[in-house]
N, C-alpha and C. Protein backbone atom coordinates (compact mmCIF):
# COMPACT_ATOMS: atom_id res chain seq x y z
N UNK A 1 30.95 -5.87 38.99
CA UNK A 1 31.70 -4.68 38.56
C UNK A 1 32.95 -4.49 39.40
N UNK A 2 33.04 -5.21 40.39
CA UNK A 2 33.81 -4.71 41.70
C UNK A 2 34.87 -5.44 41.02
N UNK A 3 34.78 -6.74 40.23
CA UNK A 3 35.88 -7.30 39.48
C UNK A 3 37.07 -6.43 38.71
N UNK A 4 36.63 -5.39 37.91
CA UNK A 4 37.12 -4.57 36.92
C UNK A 4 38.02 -3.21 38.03
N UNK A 5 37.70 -2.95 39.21
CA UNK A 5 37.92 -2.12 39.74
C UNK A 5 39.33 -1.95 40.70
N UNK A 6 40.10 -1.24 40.34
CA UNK A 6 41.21 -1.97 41.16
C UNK A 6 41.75 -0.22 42.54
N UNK A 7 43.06 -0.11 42.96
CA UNK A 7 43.24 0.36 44.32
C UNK A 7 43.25 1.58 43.77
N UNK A 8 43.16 1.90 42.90
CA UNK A 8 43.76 3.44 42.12
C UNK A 8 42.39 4.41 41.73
N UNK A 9 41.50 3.62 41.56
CA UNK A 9 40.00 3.85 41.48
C UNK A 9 39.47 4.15 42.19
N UNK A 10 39.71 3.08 43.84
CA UNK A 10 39.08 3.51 44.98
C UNK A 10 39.86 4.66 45.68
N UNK A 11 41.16 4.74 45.41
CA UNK A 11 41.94 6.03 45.86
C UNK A 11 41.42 7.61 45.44
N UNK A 12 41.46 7.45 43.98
CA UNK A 12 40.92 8.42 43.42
C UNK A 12 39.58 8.49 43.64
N UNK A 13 38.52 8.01 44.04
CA UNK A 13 37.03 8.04 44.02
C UNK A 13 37.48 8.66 45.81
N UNK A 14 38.24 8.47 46.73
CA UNK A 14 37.56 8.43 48.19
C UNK A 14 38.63 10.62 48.04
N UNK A 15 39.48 10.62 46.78
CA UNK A 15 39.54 11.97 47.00
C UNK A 15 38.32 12.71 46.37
N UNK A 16 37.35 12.23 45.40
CA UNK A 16 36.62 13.15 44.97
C UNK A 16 35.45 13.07 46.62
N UNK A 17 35.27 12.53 47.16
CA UNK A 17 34.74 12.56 48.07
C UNK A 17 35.29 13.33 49.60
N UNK A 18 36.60 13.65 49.51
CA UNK A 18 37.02 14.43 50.37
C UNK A 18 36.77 15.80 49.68
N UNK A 19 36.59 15.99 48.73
CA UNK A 19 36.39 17.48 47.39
C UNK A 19 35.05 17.54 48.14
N UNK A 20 34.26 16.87 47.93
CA UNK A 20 32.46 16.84 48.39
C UNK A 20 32.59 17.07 49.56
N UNK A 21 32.64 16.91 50.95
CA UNK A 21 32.75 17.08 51.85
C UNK A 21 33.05 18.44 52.39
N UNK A 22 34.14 19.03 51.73
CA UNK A 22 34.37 20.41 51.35
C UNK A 22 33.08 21.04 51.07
N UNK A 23 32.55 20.74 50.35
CA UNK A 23 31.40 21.32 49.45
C UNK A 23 30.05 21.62 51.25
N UNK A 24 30.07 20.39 51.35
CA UNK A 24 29.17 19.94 52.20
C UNK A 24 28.90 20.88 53.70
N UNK A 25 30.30 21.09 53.87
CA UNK A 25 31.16 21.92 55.13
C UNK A 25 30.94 23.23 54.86
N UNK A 26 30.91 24.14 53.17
CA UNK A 26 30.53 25.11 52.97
C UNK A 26 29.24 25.34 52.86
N UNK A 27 28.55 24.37 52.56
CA UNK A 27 26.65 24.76 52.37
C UNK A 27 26.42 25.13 53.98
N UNK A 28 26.46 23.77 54.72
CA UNK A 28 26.25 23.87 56.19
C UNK A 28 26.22 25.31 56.99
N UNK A 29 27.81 25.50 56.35
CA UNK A 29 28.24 27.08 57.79
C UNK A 29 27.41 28.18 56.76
N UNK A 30 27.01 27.99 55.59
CA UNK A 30 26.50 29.47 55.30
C UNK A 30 24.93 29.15 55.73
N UNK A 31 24.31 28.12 55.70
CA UNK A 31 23.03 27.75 55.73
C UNK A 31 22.71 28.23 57.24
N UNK A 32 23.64 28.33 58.25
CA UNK A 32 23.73 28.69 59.57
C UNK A 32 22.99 30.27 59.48
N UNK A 33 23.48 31.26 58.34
CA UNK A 33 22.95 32.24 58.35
C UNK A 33 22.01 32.91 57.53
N UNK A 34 22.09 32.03 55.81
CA UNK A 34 21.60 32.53 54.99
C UNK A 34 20.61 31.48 54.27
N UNK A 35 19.33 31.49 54.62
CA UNK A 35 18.78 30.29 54.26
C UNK A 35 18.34 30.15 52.29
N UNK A 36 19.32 31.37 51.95
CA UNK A 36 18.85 31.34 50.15
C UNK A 36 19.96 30.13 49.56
N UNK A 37 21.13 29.46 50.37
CA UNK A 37 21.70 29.25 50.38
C UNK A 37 21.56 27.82 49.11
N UNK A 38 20.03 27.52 49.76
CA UNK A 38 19.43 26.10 49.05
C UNK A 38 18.73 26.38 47.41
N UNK A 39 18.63 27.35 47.34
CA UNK A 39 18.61 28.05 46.09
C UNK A 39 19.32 27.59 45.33
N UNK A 40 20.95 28.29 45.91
CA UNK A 40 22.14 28.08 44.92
C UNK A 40 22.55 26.40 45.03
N UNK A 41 22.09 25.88 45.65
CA UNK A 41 22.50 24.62 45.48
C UNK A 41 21.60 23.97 44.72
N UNK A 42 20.30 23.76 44.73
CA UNK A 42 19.68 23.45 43.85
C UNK A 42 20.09 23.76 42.12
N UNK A 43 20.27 24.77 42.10
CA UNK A 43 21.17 25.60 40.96
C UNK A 43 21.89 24.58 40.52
N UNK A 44 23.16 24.38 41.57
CA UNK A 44 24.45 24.23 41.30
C UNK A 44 24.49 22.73 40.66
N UNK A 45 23.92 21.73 41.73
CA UNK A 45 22.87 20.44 41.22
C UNK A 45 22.77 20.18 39.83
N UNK A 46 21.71 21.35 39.59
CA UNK A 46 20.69 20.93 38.38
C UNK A 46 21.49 21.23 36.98
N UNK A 47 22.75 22.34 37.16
CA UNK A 47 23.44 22.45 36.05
C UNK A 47 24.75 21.37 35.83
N UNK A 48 25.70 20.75 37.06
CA UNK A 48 26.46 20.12 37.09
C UNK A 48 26.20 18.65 37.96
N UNK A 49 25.02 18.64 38.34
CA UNK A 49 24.98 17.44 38.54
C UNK A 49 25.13 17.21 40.11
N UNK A 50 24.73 16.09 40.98
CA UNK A 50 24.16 15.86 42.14
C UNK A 50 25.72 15.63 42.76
N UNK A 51 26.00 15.95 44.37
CA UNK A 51 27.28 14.86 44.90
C UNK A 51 26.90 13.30 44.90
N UNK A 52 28.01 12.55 44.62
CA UNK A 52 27.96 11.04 44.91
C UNK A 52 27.01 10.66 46.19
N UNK A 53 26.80 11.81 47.15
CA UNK A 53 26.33 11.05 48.41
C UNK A 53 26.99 10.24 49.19
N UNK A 54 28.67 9.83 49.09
CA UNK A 54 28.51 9.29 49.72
C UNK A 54 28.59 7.15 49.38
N UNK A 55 28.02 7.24 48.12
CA UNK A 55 27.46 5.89 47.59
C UNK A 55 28.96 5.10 47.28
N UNK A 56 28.87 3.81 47.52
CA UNK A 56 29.54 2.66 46.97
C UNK A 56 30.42 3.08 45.28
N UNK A 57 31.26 2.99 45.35
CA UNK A 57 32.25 3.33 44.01
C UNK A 57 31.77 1.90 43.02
N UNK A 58 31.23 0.71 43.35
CA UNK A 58 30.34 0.04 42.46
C UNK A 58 29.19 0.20 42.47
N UNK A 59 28.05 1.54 43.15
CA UNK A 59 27.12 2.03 42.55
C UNK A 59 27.31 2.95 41.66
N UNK A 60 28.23 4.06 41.90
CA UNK A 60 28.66 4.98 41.02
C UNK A 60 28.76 4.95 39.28
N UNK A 61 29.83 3.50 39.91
CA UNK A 61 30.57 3.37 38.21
C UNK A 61 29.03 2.59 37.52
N UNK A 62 28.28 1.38 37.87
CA UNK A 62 27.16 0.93 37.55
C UNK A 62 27.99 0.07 35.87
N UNK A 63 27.63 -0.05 35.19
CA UNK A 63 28.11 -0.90 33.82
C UNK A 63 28.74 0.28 32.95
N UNK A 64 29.19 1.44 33.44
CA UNK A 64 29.46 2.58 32.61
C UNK A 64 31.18 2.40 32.60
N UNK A 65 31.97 3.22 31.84
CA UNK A 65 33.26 3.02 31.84
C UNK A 65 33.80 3.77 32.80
N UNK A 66 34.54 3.10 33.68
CA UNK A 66 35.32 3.45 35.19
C UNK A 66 35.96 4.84 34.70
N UNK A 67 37.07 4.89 33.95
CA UNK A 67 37.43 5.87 33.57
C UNK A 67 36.79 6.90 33.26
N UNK A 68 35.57 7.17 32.64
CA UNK A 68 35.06 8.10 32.07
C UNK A 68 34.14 8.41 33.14
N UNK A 69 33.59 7.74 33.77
CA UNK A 69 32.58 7.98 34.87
C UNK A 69 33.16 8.70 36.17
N UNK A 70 34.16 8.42 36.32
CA UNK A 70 35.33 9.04 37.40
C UNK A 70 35.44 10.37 36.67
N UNK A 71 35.59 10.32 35.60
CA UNK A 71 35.91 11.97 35.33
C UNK A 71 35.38 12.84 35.49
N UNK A 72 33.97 11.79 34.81
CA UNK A 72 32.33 12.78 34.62
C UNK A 72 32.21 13.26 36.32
N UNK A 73 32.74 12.88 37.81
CA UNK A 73 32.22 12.90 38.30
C UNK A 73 33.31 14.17 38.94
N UNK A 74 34.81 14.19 38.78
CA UNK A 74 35.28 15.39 38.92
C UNK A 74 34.82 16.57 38.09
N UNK A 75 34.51 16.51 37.45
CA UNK A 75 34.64 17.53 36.61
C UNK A 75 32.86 18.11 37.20
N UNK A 76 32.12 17.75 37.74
CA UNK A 76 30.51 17.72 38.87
C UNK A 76 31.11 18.40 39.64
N UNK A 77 32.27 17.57 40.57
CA UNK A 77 32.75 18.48 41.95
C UNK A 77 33.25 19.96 41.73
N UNK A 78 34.09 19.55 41.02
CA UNK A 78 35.18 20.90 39.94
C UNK A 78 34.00 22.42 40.06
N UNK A 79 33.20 21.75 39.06
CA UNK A 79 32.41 22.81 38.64
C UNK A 79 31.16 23.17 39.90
N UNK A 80 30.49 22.24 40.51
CA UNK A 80 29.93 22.66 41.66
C UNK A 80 30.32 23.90 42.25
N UNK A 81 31.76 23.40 42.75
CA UNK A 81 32.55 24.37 43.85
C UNK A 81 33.02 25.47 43.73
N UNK A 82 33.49 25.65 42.33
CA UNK A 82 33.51 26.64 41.61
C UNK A 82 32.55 27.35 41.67
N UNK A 83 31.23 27.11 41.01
CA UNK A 83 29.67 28.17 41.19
C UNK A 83 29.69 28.52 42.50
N UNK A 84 29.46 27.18 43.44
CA UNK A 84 29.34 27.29 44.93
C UNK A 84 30.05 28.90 45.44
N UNK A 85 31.53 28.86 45.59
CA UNK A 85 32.45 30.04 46.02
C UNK A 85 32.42 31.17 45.71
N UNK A 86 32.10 31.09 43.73
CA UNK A 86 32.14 32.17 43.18
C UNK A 86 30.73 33.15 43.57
N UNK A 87 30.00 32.29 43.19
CA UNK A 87 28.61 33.13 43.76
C UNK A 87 28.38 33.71 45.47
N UNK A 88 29.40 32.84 46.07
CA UNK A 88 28.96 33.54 47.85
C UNK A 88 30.13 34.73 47.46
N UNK A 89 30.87 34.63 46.96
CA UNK A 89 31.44 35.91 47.17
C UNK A 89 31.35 37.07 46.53
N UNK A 90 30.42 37.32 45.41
CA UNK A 90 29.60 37.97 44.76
C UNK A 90 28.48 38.29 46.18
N UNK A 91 28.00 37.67 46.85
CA UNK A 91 26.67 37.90 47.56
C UNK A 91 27.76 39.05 48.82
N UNK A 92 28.80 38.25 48.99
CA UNK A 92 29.56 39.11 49.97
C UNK A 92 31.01 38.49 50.38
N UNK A 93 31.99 39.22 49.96
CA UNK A 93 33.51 39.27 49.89
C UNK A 93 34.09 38.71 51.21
N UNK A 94 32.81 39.19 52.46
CA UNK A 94 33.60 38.26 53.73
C UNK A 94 33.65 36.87 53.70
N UNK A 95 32.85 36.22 53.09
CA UNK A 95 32.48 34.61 53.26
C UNK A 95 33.86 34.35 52.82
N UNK A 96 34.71 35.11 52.41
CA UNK A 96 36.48 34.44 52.02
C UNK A 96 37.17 33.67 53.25
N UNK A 97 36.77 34.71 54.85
CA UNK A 97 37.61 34.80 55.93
C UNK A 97 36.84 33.44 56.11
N UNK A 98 35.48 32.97 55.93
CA UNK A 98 34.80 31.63 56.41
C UNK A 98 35.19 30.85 55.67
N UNK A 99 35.50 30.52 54.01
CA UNK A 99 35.86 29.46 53.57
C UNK A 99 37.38 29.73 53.85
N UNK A 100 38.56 30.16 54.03
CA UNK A 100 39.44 29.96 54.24
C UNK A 100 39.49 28.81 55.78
N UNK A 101 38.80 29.11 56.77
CA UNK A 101 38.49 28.45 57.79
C UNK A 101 38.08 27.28 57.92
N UNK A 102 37.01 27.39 56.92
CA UNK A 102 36.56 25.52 56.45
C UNK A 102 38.00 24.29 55.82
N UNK A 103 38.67 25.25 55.15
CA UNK A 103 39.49 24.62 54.04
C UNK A 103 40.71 24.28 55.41
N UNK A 104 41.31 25.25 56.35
CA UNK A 104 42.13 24.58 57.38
C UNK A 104 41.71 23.69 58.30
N UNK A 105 40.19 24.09 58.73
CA UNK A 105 39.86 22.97 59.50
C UNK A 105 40.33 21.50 58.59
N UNK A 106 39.62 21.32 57.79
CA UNK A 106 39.15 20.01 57.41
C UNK A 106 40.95 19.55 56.80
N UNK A 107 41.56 20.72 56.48
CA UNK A 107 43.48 20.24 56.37
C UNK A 107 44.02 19.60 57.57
N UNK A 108 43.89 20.18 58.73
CA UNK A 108 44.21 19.66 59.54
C UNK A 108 43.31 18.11 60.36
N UNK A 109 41.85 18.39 59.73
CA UNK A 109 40.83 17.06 60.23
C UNK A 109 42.00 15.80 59.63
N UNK A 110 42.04 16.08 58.25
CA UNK A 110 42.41 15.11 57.48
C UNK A 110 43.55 14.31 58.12
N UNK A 111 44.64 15.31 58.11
CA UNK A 111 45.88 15.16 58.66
C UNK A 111 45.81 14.05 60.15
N UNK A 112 44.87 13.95 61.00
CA UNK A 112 44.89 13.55 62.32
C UNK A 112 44.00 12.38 62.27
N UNK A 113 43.24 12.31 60.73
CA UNK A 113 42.72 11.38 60.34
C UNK A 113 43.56 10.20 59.61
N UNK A 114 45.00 10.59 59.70
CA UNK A 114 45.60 9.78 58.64
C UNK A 114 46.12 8.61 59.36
N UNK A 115 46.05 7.41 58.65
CA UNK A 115 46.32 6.19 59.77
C UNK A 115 48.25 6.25 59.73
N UNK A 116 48.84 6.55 58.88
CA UNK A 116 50.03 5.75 58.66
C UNK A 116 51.46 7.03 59.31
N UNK A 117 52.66 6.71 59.82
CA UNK A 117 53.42 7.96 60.82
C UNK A 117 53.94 8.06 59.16
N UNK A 118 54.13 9.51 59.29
CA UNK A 118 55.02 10.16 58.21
C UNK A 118 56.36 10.76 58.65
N UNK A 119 57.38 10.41 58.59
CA UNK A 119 58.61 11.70 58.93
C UNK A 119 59.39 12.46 57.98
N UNK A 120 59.84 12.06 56.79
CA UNK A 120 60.60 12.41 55.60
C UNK A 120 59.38 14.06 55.05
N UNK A 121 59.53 14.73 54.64
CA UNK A 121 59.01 15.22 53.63
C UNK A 121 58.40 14.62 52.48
N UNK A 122 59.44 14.26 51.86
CA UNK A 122 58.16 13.54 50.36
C UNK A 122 57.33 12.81 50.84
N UNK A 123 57.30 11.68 52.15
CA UNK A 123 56.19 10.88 52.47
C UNK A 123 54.73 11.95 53.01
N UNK A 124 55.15 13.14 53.80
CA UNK A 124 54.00 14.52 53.57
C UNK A 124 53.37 14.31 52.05
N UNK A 125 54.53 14.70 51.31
CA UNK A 125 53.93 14.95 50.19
C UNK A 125 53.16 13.85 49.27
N UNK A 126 53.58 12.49 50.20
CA UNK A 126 52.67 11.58 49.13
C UNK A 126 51.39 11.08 50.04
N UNK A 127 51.00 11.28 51.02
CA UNK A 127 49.96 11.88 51.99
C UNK A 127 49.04 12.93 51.78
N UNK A 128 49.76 14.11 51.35
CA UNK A 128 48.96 14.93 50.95
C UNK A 128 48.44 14.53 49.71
N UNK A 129 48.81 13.66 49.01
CA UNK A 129 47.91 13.49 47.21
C UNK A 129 47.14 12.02 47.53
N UNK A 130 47.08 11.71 48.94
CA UNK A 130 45.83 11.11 49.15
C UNK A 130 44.90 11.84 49.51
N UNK A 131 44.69 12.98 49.03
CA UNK A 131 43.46 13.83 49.72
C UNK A 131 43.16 14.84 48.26
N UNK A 132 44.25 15.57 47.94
CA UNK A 132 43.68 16.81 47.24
C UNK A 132 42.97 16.13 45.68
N UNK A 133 42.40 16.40 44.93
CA UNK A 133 41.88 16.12 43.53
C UNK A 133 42.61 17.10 42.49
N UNK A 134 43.25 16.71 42.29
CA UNK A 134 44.36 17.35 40.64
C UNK A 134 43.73 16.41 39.50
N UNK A 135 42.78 15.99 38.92
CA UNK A 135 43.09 15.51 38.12
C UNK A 135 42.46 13.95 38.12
N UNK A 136 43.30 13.35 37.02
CA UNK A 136 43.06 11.95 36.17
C UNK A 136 44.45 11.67 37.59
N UNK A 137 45.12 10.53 37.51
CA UNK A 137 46.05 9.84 37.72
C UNK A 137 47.26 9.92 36.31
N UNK A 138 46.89 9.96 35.33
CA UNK A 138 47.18 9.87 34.47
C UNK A 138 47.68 11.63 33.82
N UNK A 139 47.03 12.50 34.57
CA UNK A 139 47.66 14.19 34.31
C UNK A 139 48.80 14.48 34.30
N UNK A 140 49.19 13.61 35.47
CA UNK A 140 51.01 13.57 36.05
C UNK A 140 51.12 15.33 36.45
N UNK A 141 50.26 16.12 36.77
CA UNK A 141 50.51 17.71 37.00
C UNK A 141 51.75 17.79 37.66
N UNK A 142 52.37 17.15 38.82
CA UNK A 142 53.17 17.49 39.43
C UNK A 142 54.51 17.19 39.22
N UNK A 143 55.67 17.89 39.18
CA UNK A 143 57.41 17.35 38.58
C UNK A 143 57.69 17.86 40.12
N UNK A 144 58.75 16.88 40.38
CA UNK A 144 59.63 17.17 41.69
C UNK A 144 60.62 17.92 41.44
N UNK A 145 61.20 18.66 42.20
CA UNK A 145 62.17 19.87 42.39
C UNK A 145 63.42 19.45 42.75
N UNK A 146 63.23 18.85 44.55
CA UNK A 146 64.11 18.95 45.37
C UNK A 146 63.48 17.60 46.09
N UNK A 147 64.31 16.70 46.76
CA UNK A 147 63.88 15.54 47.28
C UNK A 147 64.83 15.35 48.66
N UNK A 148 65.15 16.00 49.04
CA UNK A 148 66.14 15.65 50.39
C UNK A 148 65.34 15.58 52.03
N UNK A 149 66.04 15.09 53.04
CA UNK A 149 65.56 15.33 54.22
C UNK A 149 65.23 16.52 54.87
N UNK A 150 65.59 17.84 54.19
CA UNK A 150 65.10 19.19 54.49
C UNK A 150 63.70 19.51 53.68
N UNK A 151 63.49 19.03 52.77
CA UNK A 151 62.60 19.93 51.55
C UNK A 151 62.42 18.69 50.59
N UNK A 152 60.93 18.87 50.10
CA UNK A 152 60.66 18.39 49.22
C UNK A 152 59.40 19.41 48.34
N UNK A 153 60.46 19.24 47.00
CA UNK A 153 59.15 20.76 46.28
C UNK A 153 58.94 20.25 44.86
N UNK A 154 58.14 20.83 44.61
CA UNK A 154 57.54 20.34 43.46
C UNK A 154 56.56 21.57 42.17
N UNK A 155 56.57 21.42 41.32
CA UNK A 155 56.18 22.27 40.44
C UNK A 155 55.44 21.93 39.89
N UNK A 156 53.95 22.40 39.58
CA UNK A 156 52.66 21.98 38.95
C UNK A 156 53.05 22.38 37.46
N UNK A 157 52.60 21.40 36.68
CA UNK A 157 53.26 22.14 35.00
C UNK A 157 52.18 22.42 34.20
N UNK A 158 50.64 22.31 34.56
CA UNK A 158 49.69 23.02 34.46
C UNK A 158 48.61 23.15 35.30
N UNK A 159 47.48 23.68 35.16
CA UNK A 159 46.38 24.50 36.35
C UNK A 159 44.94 23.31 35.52
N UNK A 160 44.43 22.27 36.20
CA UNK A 160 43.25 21.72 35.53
C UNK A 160 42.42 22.21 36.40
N UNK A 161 42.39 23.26 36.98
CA UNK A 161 40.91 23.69 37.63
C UNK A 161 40.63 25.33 36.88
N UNK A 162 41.29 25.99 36.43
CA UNK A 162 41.19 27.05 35.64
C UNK A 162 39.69 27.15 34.61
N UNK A 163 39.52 26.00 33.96
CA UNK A 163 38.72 25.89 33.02
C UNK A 163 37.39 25.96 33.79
N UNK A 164 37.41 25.19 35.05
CA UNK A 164 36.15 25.37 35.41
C UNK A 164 35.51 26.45 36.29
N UNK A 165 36.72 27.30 36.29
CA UNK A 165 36.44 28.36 37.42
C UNK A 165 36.01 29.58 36.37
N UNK A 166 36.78 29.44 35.22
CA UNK A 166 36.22 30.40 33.98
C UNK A 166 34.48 29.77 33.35
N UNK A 167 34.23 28.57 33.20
CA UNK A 167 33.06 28.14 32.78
C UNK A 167 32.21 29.01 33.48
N UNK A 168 31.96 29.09 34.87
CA UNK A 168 31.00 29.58 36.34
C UNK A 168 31.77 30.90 36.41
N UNK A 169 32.40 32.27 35.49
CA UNK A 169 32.41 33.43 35.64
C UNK A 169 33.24 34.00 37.16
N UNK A 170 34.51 32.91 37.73
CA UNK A 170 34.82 32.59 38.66
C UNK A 170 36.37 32.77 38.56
N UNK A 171 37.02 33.00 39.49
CA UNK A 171 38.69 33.72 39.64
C UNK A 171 39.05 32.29 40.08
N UNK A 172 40.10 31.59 39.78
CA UNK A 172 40.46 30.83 39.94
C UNK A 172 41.74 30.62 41.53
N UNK A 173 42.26 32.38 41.26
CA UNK A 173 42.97 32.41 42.83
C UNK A 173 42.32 32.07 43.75
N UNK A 174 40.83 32.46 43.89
CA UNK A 174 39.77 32.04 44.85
C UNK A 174 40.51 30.70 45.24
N UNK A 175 40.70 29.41 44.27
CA UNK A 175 40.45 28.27 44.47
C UNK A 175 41.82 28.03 45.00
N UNK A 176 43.11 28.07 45.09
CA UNK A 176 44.32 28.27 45.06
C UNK A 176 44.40 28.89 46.54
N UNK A 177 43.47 30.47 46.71
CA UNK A 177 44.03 30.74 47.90
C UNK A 177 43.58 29.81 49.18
N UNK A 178 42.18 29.39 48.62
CA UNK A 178 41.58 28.22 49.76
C UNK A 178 42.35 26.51 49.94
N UNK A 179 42.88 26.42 48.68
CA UNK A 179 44.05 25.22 48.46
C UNK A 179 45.02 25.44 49.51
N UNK A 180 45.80 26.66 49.61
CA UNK A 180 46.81 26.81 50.26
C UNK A 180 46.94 26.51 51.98
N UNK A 181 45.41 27.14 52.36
CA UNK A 181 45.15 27.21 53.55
C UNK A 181 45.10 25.80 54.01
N UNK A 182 44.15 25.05 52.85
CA UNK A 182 44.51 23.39 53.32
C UNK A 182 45.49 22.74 53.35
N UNK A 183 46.62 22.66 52.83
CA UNK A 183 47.72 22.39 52.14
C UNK A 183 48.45 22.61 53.85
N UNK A 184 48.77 24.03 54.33
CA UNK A 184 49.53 24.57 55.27
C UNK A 184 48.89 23.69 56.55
N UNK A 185 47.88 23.44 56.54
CA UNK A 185 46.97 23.21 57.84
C UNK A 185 47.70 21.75 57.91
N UNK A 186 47.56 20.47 56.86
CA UNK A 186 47.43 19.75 56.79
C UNK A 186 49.52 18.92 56.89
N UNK A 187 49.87 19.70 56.26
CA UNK A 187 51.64 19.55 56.99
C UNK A 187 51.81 20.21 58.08
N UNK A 188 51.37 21.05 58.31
CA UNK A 188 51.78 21.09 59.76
C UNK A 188 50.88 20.27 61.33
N UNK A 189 50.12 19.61 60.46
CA UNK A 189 49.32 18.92 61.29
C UNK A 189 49.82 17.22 61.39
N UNK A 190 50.27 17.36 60.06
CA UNK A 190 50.52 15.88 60.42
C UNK A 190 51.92 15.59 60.71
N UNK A 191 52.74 16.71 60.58
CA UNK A 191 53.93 16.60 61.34
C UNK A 191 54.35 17.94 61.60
N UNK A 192 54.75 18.18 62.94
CA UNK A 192 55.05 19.78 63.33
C UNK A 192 56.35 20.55 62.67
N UNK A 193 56.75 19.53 62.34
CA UNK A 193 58.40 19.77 62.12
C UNK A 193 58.31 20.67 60.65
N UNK A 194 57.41 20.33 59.89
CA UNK A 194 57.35 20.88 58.75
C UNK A 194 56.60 21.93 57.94
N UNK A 195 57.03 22.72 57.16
CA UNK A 195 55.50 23.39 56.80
C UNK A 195 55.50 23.51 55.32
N UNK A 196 54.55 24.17 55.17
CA UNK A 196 54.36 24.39 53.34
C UNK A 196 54.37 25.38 53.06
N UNK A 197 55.08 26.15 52.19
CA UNK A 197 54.84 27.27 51.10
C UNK A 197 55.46 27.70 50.21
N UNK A 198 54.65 28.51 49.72
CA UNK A 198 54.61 28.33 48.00
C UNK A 198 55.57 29.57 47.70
N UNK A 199 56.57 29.59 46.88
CA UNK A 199 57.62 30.87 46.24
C UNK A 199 57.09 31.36 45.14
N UNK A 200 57.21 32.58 45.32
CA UNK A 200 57.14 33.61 43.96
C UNK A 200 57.14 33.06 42.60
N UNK A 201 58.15 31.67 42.28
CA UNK A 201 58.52 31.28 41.01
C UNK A 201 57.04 30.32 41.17
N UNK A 202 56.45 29.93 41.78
CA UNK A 202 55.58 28.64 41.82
C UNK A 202 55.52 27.76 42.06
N UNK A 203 57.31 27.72 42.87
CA UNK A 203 57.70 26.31 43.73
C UNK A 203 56.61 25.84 45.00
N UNK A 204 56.28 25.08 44.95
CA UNK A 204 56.22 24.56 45.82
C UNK A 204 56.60 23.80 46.83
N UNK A 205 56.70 24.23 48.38
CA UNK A 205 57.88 23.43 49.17
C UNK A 205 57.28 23.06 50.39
N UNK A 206 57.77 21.74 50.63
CA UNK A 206 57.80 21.37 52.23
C UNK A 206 58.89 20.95 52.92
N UNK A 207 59.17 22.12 53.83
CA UNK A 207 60.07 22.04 54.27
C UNK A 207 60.55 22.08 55.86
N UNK A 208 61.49 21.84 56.50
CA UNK A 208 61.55 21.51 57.52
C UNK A 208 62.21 22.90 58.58
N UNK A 209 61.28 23.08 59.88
CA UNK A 209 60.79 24.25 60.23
C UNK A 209 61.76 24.59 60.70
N UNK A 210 62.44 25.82 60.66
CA UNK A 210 63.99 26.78 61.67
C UNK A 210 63.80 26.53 62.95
């Protein structure tokens, strides 16, 4: 199977696994206090399906179609994380100040985890889409703005996590405001010079610090 499989597969498979990890980082710190915690995961499991674990991207795919099996397996994380968030914050509105915390740690883990030096902006920005999960490869969500040595911004031209945050009775800013926190953690971690944020219109920018 490993024949059929090429760099874009394993790229995209090692971000749905940085998505899981997330997941993993949030069971943990609430399980610290709330042991119903395994409840909702069992739940979350049994309606959308198990995490990868972890496993070989030629156990995953198995004789099934790469493409479709990759999807089947975002659209598991998607919706997991979604139930996951939406329901702790139904149980209680503070767990926001704790997943915001998880989502910078692991922005900035990533960032210090990254093997290759970045200095330009867009190279941030093509760093950062080795990590976050938008999607197919093929969504193209993101159009560039601005491309210079000050700033590089970019405009999402639609929302593919919306659907699943409405499926699980779930606000989708939830997911966005915890995005952001990673997003900020993770440029300014992997280079000081720069930071991220987002304008009123929906720009998105990284840009280089006063």
């Amino acid at each position: 199977m490993s024949l059929f499989l090429g760099n874009i597969h394993y790229w995209l498979y090692n971000k749905i696994l940085c998505f899981e990890e997330l997941e993993d980082q949030i069971i943990k710190s609430v399980k610290e206090r709330d042991k119903d915690i395994d409840a909702l995961v069992n739940q979350t499991n049994e309606q959308f399906g198990s995490p990868t674990g972890g496993k070989p991207l030629e156990e995953i795919i198995g004789n099934s179609d790469i493409h479709g099996r990759l999807q089947m397996k975002i659209e598991s994380a998607e919706l997991r994380q979604a139930m996951l968030i939406t329901e702790l914050l139904k149980w209680n509105t503070a767990y926001k100040t704790d997943l915001l915390k998880i989502y910078s740690e692991q922005g900035k883990a990533a960032a210090q985890e990254y093997s290759n030096k970045v200095e330009s902006p867009e190279e941030i920005f093509k760093a950062l889409n080795d990590f976050l999960l938008e999607g197919m490869p093929c969504d193209r969500v993101n159009v560039m703005v601005i491309n210079n040595d000050d700033e590089f911004s970019w405009k999402t031209t639609m929302c593919l996590h919306k659907a699943y945050w409405d499926r699980v009775g779930g606000d989708v800013r939830n997911f966005y405001d915890l995005r952001e926190a990673w997003i900020k953690a993770f440029v300014f971690g992997i280079n000081d010079k720069y930071k991220y944020e987002k304008s009123g219109d929906g720009l998105n920018r990284i840009v280089k610090q006063q």
